[in-house]
PDB file of N, CA and C in Angstrom:
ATOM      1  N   UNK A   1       0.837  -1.188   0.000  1.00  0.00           N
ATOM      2  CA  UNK A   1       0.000   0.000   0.000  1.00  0.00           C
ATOM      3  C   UNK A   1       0.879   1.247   0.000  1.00  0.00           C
ATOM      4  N   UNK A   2       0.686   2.463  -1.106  1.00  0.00           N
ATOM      5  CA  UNK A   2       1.327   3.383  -1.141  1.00  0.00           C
ATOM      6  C   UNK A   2       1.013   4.095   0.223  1.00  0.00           C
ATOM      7  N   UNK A   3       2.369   4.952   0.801  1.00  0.00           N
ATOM      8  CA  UNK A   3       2.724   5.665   1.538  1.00  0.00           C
ATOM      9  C   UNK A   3       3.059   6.803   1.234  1.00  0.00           C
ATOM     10  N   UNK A   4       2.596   7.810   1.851  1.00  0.00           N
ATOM     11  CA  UNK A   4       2.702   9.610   1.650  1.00  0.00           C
ATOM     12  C   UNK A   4       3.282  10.318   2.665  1.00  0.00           C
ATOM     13  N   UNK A   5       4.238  10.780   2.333  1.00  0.00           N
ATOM     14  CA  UNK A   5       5.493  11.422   2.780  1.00  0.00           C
ATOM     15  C   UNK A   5       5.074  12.663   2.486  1.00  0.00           C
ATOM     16  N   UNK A   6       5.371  14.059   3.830  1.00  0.00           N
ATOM     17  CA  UNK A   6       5.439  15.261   3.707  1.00  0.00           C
ATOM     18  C   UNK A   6       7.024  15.266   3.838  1.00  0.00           C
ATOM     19  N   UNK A   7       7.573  16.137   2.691  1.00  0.00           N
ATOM     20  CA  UNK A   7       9.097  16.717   2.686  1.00  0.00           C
ATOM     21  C   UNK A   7       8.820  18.361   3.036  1.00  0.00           C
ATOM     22  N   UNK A   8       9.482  19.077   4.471  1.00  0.00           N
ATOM     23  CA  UNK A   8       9.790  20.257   4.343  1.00  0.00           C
ATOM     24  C   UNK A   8      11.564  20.542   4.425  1.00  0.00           C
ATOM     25  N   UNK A   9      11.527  21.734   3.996  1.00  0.00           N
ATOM     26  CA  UNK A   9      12.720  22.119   3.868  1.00  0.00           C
ATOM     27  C   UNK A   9      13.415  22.333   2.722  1.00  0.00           C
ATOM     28  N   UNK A  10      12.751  22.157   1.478  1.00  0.00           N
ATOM     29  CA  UNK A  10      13.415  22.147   0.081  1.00  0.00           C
ATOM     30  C   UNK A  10      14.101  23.662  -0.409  1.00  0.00           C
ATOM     31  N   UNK A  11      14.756  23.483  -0.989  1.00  0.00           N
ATOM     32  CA  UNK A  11      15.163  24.945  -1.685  1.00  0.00           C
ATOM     33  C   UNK A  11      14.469  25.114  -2.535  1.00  0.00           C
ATOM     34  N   UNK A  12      13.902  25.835  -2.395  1.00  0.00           N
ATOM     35  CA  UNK A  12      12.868  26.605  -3.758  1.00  0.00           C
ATOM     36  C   UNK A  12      13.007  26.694  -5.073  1.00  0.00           C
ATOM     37  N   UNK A  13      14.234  26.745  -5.650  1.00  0.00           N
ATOM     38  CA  UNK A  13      14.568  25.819  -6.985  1.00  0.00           C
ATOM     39  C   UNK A  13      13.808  24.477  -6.752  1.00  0.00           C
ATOM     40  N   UNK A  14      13.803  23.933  -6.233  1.00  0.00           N
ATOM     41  CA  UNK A  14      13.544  22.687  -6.419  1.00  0.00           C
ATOM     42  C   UNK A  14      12.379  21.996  -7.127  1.00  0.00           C
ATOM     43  N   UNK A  15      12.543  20.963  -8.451  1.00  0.00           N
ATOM     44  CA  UNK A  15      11.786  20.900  -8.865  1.00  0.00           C
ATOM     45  C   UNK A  15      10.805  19.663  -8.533  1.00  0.00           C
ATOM     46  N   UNK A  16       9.652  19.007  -8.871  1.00  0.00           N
ATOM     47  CA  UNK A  16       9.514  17.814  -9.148  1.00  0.00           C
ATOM     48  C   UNK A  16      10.234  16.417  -9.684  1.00  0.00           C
ATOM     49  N   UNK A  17      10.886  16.761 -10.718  1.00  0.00           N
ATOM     50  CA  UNK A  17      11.689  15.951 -11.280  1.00  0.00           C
ATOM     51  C   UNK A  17      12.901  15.933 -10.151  1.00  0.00           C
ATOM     52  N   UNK A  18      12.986  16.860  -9.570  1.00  0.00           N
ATOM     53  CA  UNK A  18      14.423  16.724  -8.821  1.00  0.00           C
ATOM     54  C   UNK A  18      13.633  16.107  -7.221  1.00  0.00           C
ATOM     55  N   UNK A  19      12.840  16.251  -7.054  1.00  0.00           N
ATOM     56  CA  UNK A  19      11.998  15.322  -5.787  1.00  0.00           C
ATOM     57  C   UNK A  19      12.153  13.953  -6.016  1.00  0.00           C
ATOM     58  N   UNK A  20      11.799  13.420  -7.076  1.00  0.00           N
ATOM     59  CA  UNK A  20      11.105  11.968  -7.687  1.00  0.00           C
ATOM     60  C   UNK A  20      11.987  11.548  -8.060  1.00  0.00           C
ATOM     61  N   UNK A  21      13.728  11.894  -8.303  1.00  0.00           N
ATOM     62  CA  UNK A  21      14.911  11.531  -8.348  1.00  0.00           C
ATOM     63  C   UNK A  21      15.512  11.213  -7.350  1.00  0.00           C
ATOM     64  N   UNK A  22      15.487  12.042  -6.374  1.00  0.00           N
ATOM     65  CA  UNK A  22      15.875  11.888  -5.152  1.00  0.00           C
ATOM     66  C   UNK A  22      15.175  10.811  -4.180  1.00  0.00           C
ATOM     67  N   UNK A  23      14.284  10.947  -4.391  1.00  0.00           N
ATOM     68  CA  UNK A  23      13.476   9.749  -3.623  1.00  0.00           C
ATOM     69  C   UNK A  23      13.254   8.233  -3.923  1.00  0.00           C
ATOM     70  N   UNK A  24      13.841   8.534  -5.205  1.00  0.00           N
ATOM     71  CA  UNK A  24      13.737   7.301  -5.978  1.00  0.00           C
ATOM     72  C   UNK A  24      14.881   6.383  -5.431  1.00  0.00           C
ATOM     73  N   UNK A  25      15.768   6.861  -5.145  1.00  0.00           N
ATOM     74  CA  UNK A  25      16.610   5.925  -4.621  1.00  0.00           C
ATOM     75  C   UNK A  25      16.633   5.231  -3.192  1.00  0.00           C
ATOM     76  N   UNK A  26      15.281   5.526  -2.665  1.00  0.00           N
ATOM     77  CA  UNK A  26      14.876   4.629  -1.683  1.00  0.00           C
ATOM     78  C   UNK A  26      13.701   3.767  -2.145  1.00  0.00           C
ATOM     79  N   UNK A  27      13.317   3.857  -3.225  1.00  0.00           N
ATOM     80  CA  UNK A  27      12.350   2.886  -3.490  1.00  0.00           C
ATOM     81  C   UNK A  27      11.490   3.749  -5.010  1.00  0.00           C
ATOM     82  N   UNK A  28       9.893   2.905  -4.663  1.00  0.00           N
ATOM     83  CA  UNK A  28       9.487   3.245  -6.023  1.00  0.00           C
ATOM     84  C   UNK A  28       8.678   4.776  -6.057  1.00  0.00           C
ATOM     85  N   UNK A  29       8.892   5.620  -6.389  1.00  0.00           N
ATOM     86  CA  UNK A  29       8.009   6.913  -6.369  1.00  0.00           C
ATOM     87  C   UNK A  29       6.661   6.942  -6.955  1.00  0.00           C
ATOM     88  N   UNK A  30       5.442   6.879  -6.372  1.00  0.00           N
ATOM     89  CA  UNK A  30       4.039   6.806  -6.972  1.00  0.00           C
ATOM     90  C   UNK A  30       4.065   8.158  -7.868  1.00  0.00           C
ATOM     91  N   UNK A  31       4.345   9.379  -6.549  1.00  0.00           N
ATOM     92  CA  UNK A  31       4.044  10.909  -6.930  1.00  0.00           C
ATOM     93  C   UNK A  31       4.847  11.780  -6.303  1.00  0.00           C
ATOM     94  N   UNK A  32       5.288  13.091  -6.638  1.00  0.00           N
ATOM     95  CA  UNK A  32       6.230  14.088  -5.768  1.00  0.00           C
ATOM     96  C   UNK A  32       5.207  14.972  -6.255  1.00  0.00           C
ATOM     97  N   UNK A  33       5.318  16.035  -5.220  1.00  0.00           N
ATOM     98  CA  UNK A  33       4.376  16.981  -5.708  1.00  0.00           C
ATOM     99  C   UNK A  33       5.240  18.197  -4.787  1.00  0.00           C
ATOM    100  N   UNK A  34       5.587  19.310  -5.710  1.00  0.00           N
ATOM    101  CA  UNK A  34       5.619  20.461  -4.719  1.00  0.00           C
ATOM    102  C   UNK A  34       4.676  21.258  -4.497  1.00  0.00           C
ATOM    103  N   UNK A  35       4.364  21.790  -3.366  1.00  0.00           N
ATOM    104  CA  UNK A  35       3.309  23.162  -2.875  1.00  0.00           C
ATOM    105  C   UNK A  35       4.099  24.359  -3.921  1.00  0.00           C
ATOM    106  N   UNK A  36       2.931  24.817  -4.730  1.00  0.00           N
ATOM    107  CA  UNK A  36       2.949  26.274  -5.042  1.00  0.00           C
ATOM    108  C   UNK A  36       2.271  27.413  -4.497  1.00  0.00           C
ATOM    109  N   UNK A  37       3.134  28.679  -4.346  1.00  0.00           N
ATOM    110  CA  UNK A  37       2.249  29.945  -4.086  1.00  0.00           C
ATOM    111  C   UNK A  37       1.079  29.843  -5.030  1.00  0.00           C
ATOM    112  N   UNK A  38       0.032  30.740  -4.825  1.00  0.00           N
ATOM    113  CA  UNK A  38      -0.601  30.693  -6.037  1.00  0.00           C
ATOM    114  C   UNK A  38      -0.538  31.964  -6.385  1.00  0.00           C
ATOM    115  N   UNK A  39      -0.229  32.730  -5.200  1.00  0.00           N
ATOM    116  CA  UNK A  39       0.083  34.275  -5.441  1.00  0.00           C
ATOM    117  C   UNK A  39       0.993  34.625  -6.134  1.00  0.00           C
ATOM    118  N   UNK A  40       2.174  33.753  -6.195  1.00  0.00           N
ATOM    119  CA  UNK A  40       3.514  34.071  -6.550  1.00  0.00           C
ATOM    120  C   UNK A  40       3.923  33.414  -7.721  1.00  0.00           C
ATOM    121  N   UNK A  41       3.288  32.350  -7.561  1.00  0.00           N
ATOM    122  CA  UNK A  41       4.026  31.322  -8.450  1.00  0.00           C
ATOM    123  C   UNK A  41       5.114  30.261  -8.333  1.00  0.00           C
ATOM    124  N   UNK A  42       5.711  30.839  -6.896  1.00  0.00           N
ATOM    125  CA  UNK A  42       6.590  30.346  -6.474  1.00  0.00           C
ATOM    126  C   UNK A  42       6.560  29.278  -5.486  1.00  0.00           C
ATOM    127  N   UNK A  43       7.667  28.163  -5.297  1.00  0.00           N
ATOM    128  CA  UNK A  43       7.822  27.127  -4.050  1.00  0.00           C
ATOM    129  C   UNK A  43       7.272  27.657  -2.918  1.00  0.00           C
ATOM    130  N   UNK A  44       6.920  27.156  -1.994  1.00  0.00           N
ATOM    131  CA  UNK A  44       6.448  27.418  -1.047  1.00  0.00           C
ATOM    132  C   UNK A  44       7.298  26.231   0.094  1.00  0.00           C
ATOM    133  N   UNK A  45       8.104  25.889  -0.543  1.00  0.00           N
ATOM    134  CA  UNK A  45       9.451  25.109  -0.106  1.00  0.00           C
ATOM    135  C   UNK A  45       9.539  23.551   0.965  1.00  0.00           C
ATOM    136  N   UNK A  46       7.835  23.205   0.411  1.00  0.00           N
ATOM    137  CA  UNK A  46       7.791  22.017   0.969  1.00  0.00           C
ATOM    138  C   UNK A  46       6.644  20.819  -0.081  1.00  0.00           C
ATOM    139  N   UNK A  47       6.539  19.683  -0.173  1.00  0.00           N
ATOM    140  CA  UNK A  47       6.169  19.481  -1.268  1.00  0.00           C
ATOM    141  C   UNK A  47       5.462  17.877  -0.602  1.00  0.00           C
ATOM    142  N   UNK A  48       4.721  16.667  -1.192  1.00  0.00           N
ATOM    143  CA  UNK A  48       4.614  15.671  -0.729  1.00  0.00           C
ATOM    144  C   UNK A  48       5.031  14.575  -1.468  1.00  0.00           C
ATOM    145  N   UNK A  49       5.768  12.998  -1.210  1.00  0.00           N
ATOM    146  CA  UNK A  49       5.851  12.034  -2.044  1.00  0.00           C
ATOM    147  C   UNK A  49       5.520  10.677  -1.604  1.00  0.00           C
ATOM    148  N   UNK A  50       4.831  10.270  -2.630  1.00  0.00           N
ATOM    149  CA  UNK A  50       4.535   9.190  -2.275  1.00  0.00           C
ATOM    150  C   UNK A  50       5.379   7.798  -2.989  1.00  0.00           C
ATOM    151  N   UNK A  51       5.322   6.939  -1.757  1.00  0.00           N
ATOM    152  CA  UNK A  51       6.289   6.167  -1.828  1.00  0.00           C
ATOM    153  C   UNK A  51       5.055   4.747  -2.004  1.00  0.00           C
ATOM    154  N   UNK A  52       5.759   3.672  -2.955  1.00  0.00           N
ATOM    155  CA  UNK A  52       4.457   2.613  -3.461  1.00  0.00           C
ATOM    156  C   UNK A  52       4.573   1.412  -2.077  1.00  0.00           C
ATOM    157  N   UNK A  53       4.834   1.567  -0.682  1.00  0.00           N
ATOM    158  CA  UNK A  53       5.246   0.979   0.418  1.00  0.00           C
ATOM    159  C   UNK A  53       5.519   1.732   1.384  1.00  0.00           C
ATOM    160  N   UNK A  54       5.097   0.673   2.609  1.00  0.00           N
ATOM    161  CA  UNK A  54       5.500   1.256   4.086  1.00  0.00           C
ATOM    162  C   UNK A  54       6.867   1.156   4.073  1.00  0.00           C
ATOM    163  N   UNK A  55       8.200   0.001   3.686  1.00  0.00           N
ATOM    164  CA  UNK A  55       9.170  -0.020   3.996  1.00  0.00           C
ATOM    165  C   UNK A  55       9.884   1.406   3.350  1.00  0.00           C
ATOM    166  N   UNK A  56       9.378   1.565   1.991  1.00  0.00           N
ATOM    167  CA  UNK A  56      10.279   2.191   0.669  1.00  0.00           C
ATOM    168  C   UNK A  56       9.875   3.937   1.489  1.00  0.00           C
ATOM    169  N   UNK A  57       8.674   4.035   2.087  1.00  0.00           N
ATOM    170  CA  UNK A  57       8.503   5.115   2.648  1.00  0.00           C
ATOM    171  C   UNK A  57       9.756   5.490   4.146  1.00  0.00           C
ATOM    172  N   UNK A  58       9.868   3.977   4.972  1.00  0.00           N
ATOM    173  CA  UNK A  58      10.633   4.444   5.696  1.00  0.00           C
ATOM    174  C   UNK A  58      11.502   4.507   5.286  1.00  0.00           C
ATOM    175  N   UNK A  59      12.554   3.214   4.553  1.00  0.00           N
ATOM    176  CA  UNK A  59      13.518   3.596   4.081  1.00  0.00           C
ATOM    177  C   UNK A  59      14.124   5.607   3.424  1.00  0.00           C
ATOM    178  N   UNK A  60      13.326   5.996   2.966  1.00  0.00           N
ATOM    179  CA  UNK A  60      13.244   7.020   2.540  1.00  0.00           C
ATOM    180  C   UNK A  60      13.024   8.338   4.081  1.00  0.00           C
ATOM    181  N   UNK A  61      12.533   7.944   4.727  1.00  0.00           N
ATOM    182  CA  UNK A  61      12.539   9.067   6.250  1.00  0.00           C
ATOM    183  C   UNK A  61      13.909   8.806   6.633  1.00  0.00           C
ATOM    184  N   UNK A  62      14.483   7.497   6.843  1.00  0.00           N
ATOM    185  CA  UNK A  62      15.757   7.374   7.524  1.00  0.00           C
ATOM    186  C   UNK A  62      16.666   7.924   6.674  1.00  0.00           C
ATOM    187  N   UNK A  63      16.949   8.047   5.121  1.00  0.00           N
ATOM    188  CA  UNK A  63      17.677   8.570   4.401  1.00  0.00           C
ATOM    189  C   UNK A  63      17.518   9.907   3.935  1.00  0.00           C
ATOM    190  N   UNK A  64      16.663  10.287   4.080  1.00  0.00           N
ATOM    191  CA  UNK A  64      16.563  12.089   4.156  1.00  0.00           C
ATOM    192  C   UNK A  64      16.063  13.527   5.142  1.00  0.00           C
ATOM    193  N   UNK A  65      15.484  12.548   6.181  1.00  0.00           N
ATOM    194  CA  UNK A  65      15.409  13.376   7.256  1.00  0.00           C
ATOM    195  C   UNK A  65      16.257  13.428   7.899  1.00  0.00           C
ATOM    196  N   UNK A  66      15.808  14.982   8.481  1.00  0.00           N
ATOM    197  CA  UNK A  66      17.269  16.213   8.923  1.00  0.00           C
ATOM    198  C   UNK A  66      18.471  16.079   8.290  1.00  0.00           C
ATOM    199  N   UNK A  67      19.153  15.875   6.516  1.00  0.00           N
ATOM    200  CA  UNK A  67      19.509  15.504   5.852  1.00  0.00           C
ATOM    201  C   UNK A  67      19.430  16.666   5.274  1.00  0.00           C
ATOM    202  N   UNK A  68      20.990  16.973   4.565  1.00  0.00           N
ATOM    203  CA  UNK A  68      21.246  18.252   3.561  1.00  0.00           C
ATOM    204  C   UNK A  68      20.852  17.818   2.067  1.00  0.00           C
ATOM    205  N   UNK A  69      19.556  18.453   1.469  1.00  0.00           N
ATOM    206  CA  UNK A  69      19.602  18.796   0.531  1.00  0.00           C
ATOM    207  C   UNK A  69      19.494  19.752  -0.022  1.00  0.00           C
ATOM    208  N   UNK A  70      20.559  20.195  -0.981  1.00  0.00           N
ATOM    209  CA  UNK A  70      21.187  21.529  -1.617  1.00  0.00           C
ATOM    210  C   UNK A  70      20.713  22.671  -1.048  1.00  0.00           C
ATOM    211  N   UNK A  71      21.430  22.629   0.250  1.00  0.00           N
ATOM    212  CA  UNK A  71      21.762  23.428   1.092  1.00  0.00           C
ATOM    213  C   UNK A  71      21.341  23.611   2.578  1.00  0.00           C
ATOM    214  N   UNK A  72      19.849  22.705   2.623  1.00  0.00           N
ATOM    215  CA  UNK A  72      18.810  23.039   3.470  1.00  0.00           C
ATOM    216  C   UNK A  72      18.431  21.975   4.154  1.00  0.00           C
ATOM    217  N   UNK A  73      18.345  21.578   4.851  1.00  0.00           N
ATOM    218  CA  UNK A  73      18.037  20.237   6.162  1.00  0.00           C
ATOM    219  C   UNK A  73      16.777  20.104   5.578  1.00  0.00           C
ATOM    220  N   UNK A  74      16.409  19.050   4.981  1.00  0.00           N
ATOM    221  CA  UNK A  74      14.915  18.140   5.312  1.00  0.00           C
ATOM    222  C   UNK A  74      14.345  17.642   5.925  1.00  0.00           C
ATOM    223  N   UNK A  75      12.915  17.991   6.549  1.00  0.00           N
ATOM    224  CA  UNK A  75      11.937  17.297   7.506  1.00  0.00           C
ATOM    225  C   UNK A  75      11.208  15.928   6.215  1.00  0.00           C
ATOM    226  N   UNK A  76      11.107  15.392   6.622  1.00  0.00           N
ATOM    227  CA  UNK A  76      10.729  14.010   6.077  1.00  0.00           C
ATOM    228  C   UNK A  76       9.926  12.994   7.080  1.00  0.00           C
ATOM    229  N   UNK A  77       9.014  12.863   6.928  1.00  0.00           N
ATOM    230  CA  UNK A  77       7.799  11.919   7.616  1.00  0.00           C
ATOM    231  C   UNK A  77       6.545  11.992   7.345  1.00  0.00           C
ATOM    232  N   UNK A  78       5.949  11.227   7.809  1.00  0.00           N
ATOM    233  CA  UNK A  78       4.845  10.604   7.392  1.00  0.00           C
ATOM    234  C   UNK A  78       3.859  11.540   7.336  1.00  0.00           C
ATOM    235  N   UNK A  79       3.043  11.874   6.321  1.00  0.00           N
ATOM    236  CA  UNK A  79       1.927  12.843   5.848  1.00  0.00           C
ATOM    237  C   UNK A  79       0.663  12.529   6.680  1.00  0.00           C
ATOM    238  N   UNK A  80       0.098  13.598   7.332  1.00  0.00           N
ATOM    239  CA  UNK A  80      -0.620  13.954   8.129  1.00  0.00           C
ATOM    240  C   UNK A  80      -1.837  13.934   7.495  1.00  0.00           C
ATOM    241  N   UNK A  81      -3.351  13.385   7.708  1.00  0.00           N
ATOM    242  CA  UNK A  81      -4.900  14.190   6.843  1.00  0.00           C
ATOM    243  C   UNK A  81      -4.425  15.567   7.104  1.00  0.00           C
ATOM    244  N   UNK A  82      -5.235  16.335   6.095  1.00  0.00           N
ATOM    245  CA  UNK A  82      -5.040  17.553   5.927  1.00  0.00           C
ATOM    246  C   UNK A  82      -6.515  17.992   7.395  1.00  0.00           C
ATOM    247  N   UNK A  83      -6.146  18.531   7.963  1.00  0.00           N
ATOM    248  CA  UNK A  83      -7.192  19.116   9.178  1.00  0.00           C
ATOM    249  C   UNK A  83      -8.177  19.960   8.496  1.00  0.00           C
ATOM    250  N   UNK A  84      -9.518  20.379   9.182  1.00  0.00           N
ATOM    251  CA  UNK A  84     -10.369  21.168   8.832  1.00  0.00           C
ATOM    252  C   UNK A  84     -10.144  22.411   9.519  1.00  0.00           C
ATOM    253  N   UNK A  85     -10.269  23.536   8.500  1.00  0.00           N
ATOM    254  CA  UNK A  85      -9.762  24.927   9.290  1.00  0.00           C
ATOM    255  C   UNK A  85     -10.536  25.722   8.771  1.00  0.00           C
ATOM    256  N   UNK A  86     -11.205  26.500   9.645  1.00  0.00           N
ATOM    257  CA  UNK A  86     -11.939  27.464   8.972  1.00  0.00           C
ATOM    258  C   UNK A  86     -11.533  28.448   7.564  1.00  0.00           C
ATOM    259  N   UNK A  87     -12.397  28.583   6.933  1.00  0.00           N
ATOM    260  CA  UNK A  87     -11.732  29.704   5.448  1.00  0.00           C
ATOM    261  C   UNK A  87     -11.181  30.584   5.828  1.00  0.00           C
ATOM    262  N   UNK A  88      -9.955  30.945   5.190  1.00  0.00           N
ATOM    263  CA  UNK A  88      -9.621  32.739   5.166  1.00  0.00           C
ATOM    264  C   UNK A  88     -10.225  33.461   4.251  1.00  0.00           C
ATOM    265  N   UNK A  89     -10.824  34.386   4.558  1.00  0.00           N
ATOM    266  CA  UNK A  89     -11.408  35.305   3.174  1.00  0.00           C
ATOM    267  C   UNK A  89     -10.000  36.404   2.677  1.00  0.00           C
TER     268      UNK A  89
END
């Protein structure tokens, strides 16, 4: 059963393709997805991936959390439901 990984900490260059590369070498990548501004256009410097396994997911926390990538320490673990929060207008 696929596993979903929140990554924070990315450098804002950072692309998809460069997520789903990186992660790939702990196992099989379902999906990488980075958060965009929508205001900006820009990273918002944390992104989610999913891994096609519980192991390939941990494997992947033990190999990149609190872990330098290009430049910036990664948070890496297990993706949270998204909570209910009231709207901002």
């Amino acid at each position: 059963m696929a596993q979903k990984l929140y990554v924070g900490g990315l450098p804002y260059e950072t692309t998809e393709d460069d997520l789903r590369d990186a992660f790939s070498k702990a196992g099989t990548v379902e999906s990488a997805i980075i958060i965009i501004d929508r205001a900006t256009g820009r990273s918002k410097g944390f992104g989610f991936v999913e891994m096609s396994s519980e192991e390939e997911a941990q494997a992947a926390i033990e190999m990149y959390n609190e872990k330098d990538f290009g430049g910036r320490n990664l948070t890496v673990n297990e993706a949270r439901p998204l909570e209910d929060r009231p709207r901002r207008d």
